[in-house]
C-alpha atoms as a PDB file:
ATOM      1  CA  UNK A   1     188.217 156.298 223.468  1.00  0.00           C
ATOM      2  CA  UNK A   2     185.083 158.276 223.476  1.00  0.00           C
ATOM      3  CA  UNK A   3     182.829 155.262 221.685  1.00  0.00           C
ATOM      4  CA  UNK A   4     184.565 152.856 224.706  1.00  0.00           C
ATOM      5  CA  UNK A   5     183.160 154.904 227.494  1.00  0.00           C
ATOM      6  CA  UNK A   6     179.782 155.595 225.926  1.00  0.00           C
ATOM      7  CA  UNK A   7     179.323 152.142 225.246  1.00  0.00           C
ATOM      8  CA  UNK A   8     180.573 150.899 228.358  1.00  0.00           C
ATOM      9  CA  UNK A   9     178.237 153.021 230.141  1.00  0.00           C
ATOM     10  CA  UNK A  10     175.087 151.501 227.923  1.00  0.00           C
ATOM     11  CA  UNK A  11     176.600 148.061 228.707  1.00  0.00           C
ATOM     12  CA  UNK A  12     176.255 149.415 232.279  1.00  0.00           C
ATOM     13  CA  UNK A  13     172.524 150.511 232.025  1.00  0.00           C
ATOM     14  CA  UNK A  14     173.618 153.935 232.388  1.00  0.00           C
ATOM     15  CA  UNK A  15     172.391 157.271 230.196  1.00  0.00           C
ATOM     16  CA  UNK A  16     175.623 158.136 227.893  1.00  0.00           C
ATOM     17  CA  UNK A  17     175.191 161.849 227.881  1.00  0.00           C
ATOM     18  CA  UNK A  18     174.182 161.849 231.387  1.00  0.00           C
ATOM     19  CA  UNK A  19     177.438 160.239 232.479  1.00  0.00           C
ATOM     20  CA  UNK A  20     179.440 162.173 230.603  1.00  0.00           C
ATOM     21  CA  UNK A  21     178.104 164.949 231.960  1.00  0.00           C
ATOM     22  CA  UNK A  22     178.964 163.940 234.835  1.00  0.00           C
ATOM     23  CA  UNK A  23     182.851 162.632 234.347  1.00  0.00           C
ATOM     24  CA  UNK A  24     183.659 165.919 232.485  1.00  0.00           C
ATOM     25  CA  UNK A  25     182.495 167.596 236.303  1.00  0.00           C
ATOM     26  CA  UNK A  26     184.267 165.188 238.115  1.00  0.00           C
ATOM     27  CA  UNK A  27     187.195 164.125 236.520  1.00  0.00           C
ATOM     28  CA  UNK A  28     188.718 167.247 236.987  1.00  0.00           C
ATOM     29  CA  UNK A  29     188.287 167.278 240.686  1.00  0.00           C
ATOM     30  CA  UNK A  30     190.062 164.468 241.515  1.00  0.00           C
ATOM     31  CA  UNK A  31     193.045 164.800 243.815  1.00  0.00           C
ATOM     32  CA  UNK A  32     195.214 162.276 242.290  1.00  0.00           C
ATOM     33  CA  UNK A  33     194.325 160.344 238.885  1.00  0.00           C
ATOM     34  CA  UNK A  34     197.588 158.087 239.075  1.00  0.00           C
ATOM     35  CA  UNK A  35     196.148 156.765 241.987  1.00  0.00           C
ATOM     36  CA  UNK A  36     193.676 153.646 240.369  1.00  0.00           C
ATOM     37  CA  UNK A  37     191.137 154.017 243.767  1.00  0.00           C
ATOM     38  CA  UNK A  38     190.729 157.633 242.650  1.00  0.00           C
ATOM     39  CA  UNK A  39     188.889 156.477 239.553  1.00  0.00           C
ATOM     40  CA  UNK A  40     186.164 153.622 241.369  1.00  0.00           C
ATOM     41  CA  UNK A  41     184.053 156.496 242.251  1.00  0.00           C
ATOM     42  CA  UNK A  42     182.877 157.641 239.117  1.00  0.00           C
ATOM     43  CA  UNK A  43     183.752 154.312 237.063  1.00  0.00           C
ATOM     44  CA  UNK A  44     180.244 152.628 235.583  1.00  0.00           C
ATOM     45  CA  UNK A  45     179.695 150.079 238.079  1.00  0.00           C
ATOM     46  CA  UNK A  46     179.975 152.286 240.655  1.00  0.00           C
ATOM     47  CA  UNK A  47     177.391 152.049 243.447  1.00  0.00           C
ATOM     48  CA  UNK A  48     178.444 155.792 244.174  1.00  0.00           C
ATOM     49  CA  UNK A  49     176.771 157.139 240.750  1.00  0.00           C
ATOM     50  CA  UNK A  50     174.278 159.422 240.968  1.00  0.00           C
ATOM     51  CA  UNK A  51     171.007 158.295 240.343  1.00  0.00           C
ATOM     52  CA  UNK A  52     170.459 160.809 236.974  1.00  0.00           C
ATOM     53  CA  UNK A  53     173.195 158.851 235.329  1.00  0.00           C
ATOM     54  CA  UNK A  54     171.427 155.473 235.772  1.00  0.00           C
ATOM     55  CA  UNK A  55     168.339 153.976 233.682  1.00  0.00           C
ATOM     56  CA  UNK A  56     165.527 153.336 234.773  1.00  0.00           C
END
């Protein structure tokens, strides 16, 4: 599962450790994780990434 995300996040243009960095902060803090719109926010397309996870 861990080799999916990391290289769905390269297939993404994103920085692996950087992004999961930043799902090990988030995930956590999410109200509801049965709830599927819970999970756009920090999913790899998501516009509402932070700007360290994303390559340049």
């Amino acid at each position: 599962m861990l080799y999916s995300i990391v290289e769905t996040a390269k297939a993404n243009r994103l920085k692996p450790e950087a992004y999961l960095q930043y799902l090990f902060e988030q995930l956590p803090q999410l109200p509801n994780l049965q709830d599927a719109t819970a999970l756009e926010k920090p999913a790899p397309w998501s516009p509402a990434l932070p700007i360290t996870c994303r390559l340049f």
